[in-house]
PDB file of N, CA and C in Angstrom:
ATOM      1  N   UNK A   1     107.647 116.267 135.342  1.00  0.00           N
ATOM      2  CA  UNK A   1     109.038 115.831 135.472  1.00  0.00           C
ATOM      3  C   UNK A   1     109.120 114.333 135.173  1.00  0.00           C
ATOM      4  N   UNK A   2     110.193 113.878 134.318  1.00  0.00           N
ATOM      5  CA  UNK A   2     110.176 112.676 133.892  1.00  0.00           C
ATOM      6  C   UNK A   2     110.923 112.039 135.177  1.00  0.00           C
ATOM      7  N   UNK A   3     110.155 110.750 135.164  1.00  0.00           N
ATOM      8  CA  UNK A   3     110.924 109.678 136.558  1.00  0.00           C
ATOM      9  C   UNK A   3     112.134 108.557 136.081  1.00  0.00           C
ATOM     10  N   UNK A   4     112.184 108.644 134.649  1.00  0.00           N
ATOM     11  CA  UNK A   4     113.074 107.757 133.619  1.00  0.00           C
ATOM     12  C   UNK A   4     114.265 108.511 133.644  1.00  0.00           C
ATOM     13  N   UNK A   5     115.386 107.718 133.628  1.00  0.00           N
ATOM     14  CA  UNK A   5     116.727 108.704 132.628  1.00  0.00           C
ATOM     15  C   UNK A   5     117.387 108.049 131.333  1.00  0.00           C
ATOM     16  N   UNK A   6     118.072 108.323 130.671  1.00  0.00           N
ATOM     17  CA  UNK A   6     118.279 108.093 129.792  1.00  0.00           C
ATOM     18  C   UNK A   6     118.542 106.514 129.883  1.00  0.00           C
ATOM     19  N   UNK A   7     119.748 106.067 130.959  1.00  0.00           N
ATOM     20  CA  UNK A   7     120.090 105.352 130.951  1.00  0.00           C
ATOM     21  C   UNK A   7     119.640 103.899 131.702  1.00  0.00           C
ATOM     22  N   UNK A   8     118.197 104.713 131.508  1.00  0.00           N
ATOM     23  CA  UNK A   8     117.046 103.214 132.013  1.00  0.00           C
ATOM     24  C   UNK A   8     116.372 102.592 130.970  1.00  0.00           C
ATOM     25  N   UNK A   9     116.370 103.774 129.856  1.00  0.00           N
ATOM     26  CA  UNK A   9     115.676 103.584 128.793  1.00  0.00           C
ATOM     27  C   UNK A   9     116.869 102.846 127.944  1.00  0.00           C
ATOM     28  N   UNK A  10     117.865 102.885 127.538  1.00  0.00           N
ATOM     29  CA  UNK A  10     118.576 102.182 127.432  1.00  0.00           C
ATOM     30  C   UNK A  10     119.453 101.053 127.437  1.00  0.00           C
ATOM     31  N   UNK A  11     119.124 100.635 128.925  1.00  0.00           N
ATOM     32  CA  UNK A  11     119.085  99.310 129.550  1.00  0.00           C
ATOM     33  C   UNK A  11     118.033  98.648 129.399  1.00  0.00           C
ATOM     34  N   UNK A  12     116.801  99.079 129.070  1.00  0.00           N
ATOM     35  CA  UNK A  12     115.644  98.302 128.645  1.00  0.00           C
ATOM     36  C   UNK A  12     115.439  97.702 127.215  1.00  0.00           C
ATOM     37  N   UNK A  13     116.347  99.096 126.373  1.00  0.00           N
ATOM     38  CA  UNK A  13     115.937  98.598 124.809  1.00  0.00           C
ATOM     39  C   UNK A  13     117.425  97.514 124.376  1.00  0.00           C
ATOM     40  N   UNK A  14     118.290  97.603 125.243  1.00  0.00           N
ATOM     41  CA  UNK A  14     119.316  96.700 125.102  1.00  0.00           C
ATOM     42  C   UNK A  14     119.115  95.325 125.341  1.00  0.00           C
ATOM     43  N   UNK A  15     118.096  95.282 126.022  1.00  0.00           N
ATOM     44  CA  UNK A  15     117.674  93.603 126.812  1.00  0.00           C
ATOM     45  C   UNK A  15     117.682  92.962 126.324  1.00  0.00           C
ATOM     46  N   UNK A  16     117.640  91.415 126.140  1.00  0.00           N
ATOM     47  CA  UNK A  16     117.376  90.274 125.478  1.00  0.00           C
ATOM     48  C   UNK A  16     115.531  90.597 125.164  1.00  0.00           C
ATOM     49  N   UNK A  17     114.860  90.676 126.619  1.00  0.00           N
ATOM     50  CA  UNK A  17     113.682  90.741 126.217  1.00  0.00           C
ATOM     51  C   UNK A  17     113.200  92.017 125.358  1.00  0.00           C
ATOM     52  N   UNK A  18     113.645  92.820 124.787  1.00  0.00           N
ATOM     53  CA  UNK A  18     113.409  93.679 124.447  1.00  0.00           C
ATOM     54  C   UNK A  18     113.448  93.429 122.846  1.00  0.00           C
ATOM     55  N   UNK A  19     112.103  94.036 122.321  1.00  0.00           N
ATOM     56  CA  UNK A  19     111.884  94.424 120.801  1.00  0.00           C
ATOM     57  C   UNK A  19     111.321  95.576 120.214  1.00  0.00           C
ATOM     58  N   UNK A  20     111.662  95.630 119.447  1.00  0.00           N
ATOM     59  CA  UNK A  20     111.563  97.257 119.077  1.00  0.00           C
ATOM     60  C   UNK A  20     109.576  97.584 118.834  1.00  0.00           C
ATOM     61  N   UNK A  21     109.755  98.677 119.417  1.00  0.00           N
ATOM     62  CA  UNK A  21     108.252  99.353 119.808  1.00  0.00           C
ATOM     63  C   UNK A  21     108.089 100.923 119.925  1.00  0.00           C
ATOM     64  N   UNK A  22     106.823 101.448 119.952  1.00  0.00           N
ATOM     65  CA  UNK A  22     107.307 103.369 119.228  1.00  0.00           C
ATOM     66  C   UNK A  22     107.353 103.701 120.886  1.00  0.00           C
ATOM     67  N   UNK A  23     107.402 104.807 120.952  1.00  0.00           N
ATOM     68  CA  UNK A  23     108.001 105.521 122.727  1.00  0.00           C
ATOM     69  C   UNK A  23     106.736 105.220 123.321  1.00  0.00           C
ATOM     70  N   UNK A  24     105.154 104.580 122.886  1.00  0.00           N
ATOM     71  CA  UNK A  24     103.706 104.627 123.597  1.00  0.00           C
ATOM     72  C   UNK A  24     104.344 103.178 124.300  1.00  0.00           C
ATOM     73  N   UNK A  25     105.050 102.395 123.688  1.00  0.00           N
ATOM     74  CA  UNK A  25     105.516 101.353 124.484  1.00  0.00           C
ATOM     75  C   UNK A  25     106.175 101.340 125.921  1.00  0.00           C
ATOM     76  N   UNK A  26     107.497 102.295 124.811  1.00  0.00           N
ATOM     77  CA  UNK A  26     107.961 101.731 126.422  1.00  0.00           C
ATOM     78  C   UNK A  26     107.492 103.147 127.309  1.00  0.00           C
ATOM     79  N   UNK A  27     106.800 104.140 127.476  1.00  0.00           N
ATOM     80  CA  UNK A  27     106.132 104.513 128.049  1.00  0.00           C
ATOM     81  C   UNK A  27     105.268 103.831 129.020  1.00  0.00           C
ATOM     82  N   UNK A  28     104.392 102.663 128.353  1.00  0.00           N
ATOM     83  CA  UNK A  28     103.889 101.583 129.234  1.00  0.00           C
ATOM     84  C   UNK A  28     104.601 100.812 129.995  1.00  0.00           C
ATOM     85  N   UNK A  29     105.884 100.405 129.510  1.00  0.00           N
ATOM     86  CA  UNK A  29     107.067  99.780 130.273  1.00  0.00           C
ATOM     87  C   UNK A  29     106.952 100.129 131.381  1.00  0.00           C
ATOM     88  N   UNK A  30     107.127 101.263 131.145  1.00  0.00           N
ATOM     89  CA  UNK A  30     107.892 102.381 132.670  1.00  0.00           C
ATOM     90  C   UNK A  30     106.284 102.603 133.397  1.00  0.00           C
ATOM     91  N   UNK A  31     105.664 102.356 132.781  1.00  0.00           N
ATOM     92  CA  UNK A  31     103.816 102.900 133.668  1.00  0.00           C
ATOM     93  C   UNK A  31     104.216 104.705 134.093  1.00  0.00           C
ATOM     94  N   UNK A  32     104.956 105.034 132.645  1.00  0.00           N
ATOM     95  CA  UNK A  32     104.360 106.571 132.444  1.00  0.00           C
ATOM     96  C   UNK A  32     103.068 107.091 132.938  1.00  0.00           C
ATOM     97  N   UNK A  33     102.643 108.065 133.051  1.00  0.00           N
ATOM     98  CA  UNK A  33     101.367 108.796 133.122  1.00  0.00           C
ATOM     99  C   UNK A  33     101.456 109.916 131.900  1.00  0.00           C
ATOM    100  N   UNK A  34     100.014 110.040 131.279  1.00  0.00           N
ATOM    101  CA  UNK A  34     100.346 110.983 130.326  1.00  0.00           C
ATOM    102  C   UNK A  34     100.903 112.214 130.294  1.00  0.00           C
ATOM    103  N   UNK A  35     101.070 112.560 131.572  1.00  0.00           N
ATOM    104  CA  UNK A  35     101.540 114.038 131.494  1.00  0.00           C
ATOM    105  C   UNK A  35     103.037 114.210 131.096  1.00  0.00           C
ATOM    106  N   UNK A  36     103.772 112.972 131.737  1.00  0.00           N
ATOM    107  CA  UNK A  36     105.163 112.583 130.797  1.00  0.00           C
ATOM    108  C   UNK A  36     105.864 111.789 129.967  1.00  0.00           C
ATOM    109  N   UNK A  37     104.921 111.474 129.188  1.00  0.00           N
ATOM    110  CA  UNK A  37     104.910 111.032 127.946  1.00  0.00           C
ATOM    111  C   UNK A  37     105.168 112.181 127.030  1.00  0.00           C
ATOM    112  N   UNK A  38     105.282 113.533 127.180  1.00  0.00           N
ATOM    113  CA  UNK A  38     105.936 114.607 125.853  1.00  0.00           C
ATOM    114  C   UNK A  38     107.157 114.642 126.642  1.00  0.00           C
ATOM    115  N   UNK A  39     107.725 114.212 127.860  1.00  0.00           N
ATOM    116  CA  UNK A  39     109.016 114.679 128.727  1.00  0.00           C
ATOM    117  C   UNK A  39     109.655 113.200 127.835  1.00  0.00           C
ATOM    118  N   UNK A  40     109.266 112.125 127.801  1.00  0.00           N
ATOM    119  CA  UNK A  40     109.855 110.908 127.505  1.00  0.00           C
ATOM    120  C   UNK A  40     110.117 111.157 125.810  1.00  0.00           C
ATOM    121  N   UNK A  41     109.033 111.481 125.276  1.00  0.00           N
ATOM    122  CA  UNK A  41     108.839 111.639 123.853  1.00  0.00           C
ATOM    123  C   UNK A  41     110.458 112.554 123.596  1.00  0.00           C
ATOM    124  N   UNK A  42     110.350 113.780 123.893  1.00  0.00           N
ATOM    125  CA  UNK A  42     111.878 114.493 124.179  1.00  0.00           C
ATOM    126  C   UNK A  42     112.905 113.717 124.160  1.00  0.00           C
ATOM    127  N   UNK A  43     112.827 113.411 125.273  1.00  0.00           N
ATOM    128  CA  UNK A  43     113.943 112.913 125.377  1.00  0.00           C
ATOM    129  C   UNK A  43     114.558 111.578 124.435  1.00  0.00           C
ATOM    130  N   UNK A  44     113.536 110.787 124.095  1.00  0.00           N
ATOM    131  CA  UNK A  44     113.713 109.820 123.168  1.00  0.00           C
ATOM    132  C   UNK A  44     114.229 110.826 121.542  1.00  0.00           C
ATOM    133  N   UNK A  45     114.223 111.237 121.542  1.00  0.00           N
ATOM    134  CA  UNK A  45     114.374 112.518 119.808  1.00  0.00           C
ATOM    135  C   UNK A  45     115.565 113.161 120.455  1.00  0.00           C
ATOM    136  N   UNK A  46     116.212 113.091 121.480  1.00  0.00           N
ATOM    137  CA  UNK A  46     117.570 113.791 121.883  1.00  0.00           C
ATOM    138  C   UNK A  46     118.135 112.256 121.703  1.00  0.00           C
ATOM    139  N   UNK A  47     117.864 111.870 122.234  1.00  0.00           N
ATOM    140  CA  UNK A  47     118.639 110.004 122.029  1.00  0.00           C
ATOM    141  C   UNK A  47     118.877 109.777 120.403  1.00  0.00           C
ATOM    142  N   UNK A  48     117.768 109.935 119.714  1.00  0.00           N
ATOM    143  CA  UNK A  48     117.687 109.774 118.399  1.00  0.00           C
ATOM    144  C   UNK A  48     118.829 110.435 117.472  1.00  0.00           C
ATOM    145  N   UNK A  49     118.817 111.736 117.940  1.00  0.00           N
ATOM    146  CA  UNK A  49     119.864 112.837 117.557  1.00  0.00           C
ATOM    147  C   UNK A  49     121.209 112.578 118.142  1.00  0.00           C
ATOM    148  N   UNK A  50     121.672 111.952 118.920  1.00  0.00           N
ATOM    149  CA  UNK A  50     122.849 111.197 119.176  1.00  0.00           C
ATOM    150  C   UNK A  50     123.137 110.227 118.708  1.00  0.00           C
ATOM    151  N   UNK A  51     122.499 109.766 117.803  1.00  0.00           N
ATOM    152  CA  UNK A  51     122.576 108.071 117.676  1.00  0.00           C
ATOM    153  C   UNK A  51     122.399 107.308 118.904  1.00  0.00           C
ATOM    154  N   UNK A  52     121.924 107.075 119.989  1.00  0.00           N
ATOM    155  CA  UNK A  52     121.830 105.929 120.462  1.00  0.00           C
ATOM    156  C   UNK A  52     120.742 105.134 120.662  1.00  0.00           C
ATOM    157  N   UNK A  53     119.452 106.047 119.674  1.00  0.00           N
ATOM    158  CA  UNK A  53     118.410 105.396 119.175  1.00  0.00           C
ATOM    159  C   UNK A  53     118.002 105.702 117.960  1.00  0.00           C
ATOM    160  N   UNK A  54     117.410 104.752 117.506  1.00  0.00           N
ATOM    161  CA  UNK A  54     117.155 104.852 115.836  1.00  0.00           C
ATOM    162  C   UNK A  54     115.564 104.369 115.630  1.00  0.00           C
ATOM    163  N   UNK A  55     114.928 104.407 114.699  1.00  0.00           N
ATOM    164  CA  UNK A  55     113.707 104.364 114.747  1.00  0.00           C
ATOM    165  C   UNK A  55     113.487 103.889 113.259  1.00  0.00           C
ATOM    166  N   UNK A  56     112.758 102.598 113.447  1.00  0.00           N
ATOM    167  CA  UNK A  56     112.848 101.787 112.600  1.00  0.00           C
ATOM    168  C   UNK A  56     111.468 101.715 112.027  1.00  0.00           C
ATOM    169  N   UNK A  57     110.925 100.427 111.338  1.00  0.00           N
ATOM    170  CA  UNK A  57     109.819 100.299 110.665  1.00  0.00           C
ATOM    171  C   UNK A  57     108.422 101.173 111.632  1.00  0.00           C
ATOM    172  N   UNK A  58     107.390 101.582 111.577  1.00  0.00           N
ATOM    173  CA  UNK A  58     106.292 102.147 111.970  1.00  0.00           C
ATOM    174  C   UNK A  58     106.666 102.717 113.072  1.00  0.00           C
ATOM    175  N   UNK A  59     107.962 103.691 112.858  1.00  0.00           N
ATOM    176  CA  UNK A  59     107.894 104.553 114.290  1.00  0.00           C
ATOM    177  C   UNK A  59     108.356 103.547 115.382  1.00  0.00           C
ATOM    178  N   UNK A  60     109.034 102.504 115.087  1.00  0.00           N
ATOM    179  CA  UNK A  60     109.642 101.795 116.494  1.00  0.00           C
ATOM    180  C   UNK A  60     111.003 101.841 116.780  1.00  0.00           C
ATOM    181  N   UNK A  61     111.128 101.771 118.253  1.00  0.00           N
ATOM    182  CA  UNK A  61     113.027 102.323 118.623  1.00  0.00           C
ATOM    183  C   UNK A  61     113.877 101.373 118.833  1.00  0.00           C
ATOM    184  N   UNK A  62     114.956 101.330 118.253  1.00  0.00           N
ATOM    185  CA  UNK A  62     115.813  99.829 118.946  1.00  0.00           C
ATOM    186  C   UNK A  62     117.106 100.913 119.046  1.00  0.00           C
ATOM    187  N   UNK A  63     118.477  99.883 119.351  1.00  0.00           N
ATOM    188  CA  UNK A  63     119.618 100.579 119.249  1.00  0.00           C
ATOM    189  C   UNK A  63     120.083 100.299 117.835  1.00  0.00           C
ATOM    190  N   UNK A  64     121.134 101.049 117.190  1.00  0.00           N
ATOM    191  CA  UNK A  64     121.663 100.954 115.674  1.00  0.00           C
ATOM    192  C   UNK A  64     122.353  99.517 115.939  1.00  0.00           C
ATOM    193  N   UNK A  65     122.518  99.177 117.336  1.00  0.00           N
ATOM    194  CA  UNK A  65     123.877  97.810 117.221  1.00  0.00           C
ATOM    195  C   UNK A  65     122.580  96.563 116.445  1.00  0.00           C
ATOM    196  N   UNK A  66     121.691  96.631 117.382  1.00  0.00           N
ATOM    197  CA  UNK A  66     120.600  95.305 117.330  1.00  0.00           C
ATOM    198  C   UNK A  66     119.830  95.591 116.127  1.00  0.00           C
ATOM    199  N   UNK A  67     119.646  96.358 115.290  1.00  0.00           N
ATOM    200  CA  UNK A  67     119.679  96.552 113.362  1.00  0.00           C
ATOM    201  C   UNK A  67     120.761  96.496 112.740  1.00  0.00           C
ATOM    202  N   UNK A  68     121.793  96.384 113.253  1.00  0.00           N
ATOM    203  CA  UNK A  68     122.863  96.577 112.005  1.00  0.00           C
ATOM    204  C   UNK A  68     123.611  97.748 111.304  1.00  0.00           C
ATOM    205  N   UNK A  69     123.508  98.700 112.460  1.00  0.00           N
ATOM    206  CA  UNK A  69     123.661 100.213 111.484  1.00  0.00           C
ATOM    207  C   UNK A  69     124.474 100.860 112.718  1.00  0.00           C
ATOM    208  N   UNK A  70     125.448 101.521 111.645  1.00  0.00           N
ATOM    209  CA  UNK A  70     126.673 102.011 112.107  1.00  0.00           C
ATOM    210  C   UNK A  70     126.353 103.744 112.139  1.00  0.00           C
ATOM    211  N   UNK A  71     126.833 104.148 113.721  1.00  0.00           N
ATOM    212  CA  UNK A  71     126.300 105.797 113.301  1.00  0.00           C
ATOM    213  C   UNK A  71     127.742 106.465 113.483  1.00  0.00           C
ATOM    214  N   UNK A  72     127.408 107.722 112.525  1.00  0.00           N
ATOM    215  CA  UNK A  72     128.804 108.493 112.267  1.00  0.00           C
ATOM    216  C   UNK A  72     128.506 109.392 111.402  1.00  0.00           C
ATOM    217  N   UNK A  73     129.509 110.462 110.807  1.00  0.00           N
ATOM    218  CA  UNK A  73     129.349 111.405 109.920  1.00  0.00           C
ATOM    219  C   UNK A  73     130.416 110.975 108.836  1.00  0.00           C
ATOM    220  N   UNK A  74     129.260 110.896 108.010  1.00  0.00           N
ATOM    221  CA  UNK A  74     130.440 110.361 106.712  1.00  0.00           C
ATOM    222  C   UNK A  74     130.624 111.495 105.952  1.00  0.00           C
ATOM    223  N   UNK A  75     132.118 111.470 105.663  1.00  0.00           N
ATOM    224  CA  UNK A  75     132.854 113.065 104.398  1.00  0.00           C
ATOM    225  C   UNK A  75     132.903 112.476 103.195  1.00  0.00           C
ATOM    226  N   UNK A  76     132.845 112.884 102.424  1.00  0.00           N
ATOM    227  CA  UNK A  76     132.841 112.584 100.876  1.00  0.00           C
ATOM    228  C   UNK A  76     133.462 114.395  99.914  1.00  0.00           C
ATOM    229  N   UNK A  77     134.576 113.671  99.466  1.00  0.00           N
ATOM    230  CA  UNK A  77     134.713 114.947  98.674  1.00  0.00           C
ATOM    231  C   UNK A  77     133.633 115.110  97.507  1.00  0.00           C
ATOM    232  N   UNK A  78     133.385 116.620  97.550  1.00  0.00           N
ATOM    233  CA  UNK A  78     132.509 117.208  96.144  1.00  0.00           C
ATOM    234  C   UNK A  78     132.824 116.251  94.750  1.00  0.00           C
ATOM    235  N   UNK A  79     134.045 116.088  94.474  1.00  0.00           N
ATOM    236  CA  UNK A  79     134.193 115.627  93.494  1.00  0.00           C
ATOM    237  C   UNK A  79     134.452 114.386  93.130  1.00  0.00           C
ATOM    238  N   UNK A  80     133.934 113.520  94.650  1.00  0.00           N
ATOM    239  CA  UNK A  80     134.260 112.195  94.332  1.00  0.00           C
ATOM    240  C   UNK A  80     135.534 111.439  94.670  1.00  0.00           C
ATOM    241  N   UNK A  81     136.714 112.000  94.778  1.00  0.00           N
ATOM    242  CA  UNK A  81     137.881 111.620  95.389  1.00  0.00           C
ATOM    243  C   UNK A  81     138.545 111.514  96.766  1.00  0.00           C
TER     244      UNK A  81
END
């Protein structure tokens, strides 16, 4: 059972002190134990799939605000118009 919720992990990668690092990080952050590190891993790839994490150069996580990237579903007609 994970001891994190979403919205710890979130408050952490929002921080000033915070720079982007792959989930073995902030796993260490939190002084995970390996057994929930695949519960964190999860849940970080449900975050991902919402947009409110993105995963940048070598597998590291920040938010889309602190890169520059806007999340949404963009429409485009077939034909260009």
């Amino acid at each position: 059972m994970l001891m994190i919720s979403e919205s710890d992990i979130l408050r952490f990668v929002r921080s000033r002190r915070y720079q982007p690092m792959p989930a073995e990080g902030i796993a260490e952050h939190f002084g995970l134990a390996q057994e929930e590190f695949d519960a964190l891993r999860r849940l970080v790839r449900e975050m991902e799939l919402v947009g409110e994490l993105v995963e940048v150069k070598r597998g590291c996580l920040a938010t889309p605000e602190r890169v520059g990237l806007v999340v949404g579903v963009l429409h485009c007609h077939p034909r260009g118009f």
